[in-house]
C-alpha atoms as a PDB file:
ATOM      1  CA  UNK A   1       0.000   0.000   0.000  1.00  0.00           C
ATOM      2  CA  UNK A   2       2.683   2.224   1.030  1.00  0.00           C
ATOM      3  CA  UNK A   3       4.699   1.475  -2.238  1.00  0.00           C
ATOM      4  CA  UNK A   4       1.389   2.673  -3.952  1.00  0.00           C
ATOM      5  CA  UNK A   5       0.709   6.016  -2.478  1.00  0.00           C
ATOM      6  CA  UNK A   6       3.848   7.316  -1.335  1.00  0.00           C
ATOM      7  CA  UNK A   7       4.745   8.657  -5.156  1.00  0.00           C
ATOM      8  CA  UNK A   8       0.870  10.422  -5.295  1.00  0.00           C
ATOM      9  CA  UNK A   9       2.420  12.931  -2.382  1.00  0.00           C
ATOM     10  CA  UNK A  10      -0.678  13.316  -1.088  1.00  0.00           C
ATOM     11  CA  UNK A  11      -1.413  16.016   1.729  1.00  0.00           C
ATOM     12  CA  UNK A  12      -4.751  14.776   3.058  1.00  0.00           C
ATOM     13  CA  UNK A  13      -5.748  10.914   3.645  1.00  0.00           C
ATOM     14  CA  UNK A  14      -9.040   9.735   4.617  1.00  0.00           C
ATOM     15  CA  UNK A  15      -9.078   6.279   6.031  1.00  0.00           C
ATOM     16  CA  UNK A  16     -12.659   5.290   6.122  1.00  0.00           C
ATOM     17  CA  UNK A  17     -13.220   1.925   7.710  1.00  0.00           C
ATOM     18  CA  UNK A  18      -9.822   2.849   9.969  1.00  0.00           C
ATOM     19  CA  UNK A  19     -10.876   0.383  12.714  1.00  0.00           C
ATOM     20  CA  UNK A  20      -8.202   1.284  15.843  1.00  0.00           C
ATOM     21  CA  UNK A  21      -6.082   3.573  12.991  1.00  0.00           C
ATOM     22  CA  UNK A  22      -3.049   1.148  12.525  1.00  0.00           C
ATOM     23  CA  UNK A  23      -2.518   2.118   8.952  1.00  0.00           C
ATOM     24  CA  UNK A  24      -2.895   5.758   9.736  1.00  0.00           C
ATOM     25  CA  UNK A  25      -0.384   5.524  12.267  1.00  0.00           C
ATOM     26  CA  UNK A  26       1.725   3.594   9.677  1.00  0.00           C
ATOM     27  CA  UNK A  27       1.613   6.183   7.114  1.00  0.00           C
ATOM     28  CA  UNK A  28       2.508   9.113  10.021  1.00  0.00           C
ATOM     29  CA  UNK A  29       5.414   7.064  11.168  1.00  0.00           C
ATOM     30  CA  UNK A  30       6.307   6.884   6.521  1.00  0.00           C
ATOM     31  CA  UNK A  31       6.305  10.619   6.391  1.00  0.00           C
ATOM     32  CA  UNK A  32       3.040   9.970   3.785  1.00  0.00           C
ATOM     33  CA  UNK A  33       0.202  12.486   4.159  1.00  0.00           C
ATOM     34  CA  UNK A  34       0.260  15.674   6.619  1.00  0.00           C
ATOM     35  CA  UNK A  35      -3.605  15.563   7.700  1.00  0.00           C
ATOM     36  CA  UNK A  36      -4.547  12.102   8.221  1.00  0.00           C
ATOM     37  CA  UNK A  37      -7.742  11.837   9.283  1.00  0.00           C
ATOM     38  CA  UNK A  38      -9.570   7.901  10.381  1.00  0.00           C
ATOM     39  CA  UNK A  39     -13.477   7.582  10.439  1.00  0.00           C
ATOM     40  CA  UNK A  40     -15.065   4.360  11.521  1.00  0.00           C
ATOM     41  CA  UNK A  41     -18.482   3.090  12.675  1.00  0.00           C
ATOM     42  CA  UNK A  42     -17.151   0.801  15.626  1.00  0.00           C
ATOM     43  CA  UNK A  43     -16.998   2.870  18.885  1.00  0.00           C
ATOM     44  CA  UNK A  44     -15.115   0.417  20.468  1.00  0.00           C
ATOM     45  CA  UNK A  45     -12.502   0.383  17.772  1.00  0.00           C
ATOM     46  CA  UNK A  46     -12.348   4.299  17.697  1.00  0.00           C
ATOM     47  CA  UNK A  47     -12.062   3.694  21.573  1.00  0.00           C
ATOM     48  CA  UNK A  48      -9.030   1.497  21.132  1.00  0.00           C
ATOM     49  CA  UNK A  49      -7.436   4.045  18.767  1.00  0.00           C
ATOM     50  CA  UNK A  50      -7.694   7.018  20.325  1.00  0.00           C
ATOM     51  CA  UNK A  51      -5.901   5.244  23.396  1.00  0.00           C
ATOM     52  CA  UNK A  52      -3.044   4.046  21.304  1.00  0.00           C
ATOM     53  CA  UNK A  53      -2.494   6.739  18.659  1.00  0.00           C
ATOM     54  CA  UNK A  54      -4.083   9.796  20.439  1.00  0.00           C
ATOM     55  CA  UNK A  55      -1.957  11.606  17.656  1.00  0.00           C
ATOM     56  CA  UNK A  56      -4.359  11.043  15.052  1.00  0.00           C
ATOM     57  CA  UNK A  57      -7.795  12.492  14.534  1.00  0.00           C
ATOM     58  CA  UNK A  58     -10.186   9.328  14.313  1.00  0.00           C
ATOM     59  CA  UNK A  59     -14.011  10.397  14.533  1.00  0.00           C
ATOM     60  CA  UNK A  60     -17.064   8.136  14.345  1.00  0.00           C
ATOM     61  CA  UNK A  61     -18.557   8.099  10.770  1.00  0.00           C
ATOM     62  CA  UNK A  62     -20.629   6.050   8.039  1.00  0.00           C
ATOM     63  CA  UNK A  63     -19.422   5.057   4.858  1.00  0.00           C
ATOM     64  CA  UNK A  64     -22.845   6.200   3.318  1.00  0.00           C
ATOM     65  CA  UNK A  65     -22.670   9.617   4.489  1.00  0.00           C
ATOM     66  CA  UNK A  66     -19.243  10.872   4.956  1.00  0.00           C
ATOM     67  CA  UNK A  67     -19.274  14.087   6.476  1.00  0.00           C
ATOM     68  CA  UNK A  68     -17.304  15.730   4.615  1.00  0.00           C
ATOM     69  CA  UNK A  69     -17.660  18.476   1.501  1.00  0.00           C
ATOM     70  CA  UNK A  70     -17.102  16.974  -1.850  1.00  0.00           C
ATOM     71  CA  UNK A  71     -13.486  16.835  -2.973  1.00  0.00           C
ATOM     72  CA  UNK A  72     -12.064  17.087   0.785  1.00  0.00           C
ATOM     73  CA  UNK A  73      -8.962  14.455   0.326  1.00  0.00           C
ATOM     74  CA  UNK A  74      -6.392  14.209  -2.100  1.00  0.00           C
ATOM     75  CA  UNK A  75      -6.632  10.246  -1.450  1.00  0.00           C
ATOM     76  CA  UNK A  76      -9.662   8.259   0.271  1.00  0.00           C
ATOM     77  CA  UNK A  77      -9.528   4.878   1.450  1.00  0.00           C
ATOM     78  CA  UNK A  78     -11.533   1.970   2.116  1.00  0.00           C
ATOM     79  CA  UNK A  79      -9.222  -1.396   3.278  1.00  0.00           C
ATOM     80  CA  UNK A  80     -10.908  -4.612   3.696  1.00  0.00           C
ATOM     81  CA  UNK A  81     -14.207  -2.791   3.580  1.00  0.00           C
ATOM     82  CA  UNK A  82     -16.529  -3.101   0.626  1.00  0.00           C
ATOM     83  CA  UNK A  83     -17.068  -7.024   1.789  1.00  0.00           C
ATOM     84  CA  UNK A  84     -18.572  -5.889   4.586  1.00  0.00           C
ATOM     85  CA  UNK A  85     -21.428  -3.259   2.718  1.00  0.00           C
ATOM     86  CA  UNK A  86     -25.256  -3.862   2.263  1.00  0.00           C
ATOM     87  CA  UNK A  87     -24.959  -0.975  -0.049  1.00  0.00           C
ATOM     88  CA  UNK A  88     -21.273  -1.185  -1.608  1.00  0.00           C
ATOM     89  CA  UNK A  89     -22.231   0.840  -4.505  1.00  0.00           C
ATOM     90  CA  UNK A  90     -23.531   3.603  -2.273  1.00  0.00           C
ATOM     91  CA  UNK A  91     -20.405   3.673  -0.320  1.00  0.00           C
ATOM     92  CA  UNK A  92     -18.024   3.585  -3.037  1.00  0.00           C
ATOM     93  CA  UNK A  93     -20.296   6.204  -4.549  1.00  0.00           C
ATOM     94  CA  UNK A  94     -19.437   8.336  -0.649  1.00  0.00           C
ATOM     95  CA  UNK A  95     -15.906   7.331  -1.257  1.00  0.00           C
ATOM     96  CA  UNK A  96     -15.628   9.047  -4.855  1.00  0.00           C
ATOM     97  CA  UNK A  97     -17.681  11.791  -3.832  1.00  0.00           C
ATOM     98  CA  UNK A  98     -14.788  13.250  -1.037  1.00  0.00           C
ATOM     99  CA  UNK A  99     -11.999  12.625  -2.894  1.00  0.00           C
ATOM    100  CA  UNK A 100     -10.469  14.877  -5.044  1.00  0.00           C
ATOM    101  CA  UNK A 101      -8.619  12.904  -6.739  1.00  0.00           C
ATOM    102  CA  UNK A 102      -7.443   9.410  -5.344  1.00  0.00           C
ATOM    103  CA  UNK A 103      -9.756   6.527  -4.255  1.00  0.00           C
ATOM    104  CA  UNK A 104      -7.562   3.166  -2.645  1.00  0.00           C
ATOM    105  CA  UNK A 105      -9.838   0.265  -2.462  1.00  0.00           C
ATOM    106  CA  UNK A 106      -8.516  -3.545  -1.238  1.00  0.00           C
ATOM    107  CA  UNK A 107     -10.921  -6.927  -0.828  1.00  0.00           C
ATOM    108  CA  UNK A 108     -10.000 -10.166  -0.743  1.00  0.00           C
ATOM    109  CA  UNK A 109      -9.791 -11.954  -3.473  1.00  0.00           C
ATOM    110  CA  UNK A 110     -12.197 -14.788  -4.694  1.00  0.00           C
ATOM    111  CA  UNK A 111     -11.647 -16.954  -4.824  1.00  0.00           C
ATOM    112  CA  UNK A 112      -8.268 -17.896  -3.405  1.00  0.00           C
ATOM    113  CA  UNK A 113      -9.505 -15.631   0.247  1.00  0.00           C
ATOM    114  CA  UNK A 114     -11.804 -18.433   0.319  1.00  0.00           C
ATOM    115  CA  UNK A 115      -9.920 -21.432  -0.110  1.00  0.00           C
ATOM    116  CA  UNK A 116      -6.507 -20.340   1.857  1.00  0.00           C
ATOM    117  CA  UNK A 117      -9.128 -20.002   5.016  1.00  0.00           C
ATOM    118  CA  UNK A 118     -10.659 -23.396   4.414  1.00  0.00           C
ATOM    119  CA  UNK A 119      -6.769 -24.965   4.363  1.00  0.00           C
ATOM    120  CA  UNK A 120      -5.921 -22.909   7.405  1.00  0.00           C
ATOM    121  CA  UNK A 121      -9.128 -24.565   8.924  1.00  0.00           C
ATOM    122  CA  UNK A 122     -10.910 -21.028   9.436  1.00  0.00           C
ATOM    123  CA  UNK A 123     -14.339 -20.784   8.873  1.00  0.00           C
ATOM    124  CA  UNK A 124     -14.861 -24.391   7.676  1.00  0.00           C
ATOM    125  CA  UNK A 125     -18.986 -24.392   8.392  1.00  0.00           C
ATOM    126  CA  UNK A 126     -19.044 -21.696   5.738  1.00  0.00           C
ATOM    127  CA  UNK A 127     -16.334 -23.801   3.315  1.00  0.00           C
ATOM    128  CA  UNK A 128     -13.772 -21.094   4.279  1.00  0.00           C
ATOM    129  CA  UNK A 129     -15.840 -17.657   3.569  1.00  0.00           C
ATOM    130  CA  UNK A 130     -15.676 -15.474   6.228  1.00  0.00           C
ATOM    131  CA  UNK A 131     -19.262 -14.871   7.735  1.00  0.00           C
ATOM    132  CA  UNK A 132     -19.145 -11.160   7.445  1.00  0.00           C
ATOM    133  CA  UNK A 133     -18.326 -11.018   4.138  1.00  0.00           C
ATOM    134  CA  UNK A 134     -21.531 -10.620   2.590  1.00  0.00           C
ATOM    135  CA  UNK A 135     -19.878  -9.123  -1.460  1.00  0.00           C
ATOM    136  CA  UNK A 136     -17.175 -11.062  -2.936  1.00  0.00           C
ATOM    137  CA  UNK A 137     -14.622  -9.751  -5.854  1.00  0.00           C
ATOM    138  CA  UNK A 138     -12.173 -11.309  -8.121  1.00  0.00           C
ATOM    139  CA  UNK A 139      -9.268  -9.010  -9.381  1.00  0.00           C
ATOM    140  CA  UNK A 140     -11.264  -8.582 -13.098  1.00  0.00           C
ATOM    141  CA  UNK A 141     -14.439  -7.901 -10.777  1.00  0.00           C
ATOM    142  CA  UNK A 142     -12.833  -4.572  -8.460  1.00  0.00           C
ATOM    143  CA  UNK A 143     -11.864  -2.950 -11.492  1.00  0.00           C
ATOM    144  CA  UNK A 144     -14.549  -2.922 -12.980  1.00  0.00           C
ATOM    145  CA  UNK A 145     -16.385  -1.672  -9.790  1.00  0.00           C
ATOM    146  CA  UNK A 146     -13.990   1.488  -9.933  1.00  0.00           C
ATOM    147  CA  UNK A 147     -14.286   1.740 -13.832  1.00  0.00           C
ATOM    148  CA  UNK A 148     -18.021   1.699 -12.868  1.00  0.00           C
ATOM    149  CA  UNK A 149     -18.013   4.846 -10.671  1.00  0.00           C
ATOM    150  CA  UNK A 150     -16.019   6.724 -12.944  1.00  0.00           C
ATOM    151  CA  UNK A 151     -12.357   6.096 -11.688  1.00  0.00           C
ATOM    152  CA  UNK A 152      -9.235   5.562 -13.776  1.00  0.00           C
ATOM    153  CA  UNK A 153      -7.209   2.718 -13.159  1.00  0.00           C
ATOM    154  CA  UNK A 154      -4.007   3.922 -11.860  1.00  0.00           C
ATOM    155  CA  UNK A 155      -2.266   1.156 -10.161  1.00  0.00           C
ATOM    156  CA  UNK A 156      -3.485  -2.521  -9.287  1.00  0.00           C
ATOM    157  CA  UNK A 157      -1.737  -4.815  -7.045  1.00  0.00           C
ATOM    158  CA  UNK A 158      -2.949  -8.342  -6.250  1.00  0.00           C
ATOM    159  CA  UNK A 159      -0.619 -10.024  -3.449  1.00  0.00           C
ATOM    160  CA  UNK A 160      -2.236 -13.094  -2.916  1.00  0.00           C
ATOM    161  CA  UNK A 161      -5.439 -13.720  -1.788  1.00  0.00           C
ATOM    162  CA  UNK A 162      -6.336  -9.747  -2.127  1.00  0.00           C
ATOM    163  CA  UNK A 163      -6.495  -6.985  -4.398  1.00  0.00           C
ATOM    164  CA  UNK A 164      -5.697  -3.560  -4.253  1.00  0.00           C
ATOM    165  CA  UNK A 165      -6.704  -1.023  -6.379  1.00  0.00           C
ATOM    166  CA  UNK A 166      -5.674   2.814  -6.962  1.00  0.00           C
ATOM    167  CA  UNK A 167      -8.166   4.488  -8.736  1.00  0.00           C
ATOM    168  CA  UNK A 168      -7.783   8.115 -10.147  1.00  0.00           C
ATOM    169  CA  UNK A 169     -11.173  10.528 -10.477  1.00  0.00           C
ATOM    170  CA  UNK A 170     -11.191  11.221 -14.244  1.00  0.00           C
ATOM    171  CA  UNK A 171     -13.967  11.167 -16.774  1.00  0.00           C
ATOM    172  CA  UNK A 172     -13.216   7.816 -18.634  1.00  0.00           C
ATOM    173  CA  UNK A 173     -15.147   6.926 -21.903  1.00  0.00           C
END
């Protein structure tokens, strides 16, 4: 991930989904990003964080209505997220909407997620698939999300079993 936005230079990161803030913290301690800013729905994991890191700014927020103006961030990111959505559209759709010009998604990918937790003996009632992973993606089918919601493919990285994907706010035809 780091390898991926470091060369964008951007000045403000939004980490929506941010959990405790680990990978805000981690981009901090890279020099990457001067306002770094976490939003999550979990209280307990904003809890957590603001414990730990109490040097970054992580606020309680929803994925379907960030608030924030449009085109806040120079990069906006959702890790291990989008599995999780009822509405993954709409939230992507959030995502786009407060960047100005970067949007970082990463899911697993199907559906080797899937089978390397069914040979590590996790999640074996559900034949490996994690039970709060209700949308699934294969590397053809996040792409084409982004593509979808009007984002340029910029980078795309697929270390095994997920896939991450840089995606740049232009008009594509």
């Amino acid at each position: 991930m780091f390898e991926i936005v470091r060369p964008l230079k951007p000045h403000s990161i939004l980490d929506v989904g941010c959990g405790e803030g680990v990978t805000l913290d981690k981009f901090q301690e890279k020099k990457i990003g001067k306002q770094l800013v976490g939003i999550d729905y979990s209280d307990e994991a904003l809890e957590i964080g603001k414990r730990i890191y109490p040097h970054l700014t992580l606020k309680k927020g929803d994925i379907y209505d960030i608030k924030e103006k449009d085109n806040s961030y120079d990069l906006v990111m959702a890790t291990e997220v989008l599995e999780h959505l009822e509405d993954y559209e709409q939230g992507l759709q959030e995502l786009v909407r407060v960047s100005k010009k970067y949007v970082l998604i990463s899911v697993p990918n199907e559906p080797f997620f899937t089978i390397a937790n069914f040979l590590r003996g996790k999640y074996l009632k559900n034949w490996g698939n994690h039970p709060e992973h209700i949308n699934h993606w294969t590397f053809v089918g996040i792409e084409n999300l982004l593509k979808k919601h009007k984002l340029k493919i910029n980078t795309s990285k697929h270390p095994f079993a997920w896939s991450m994907v840089l995606g740049e706010k232009k008009i594509i035809s």
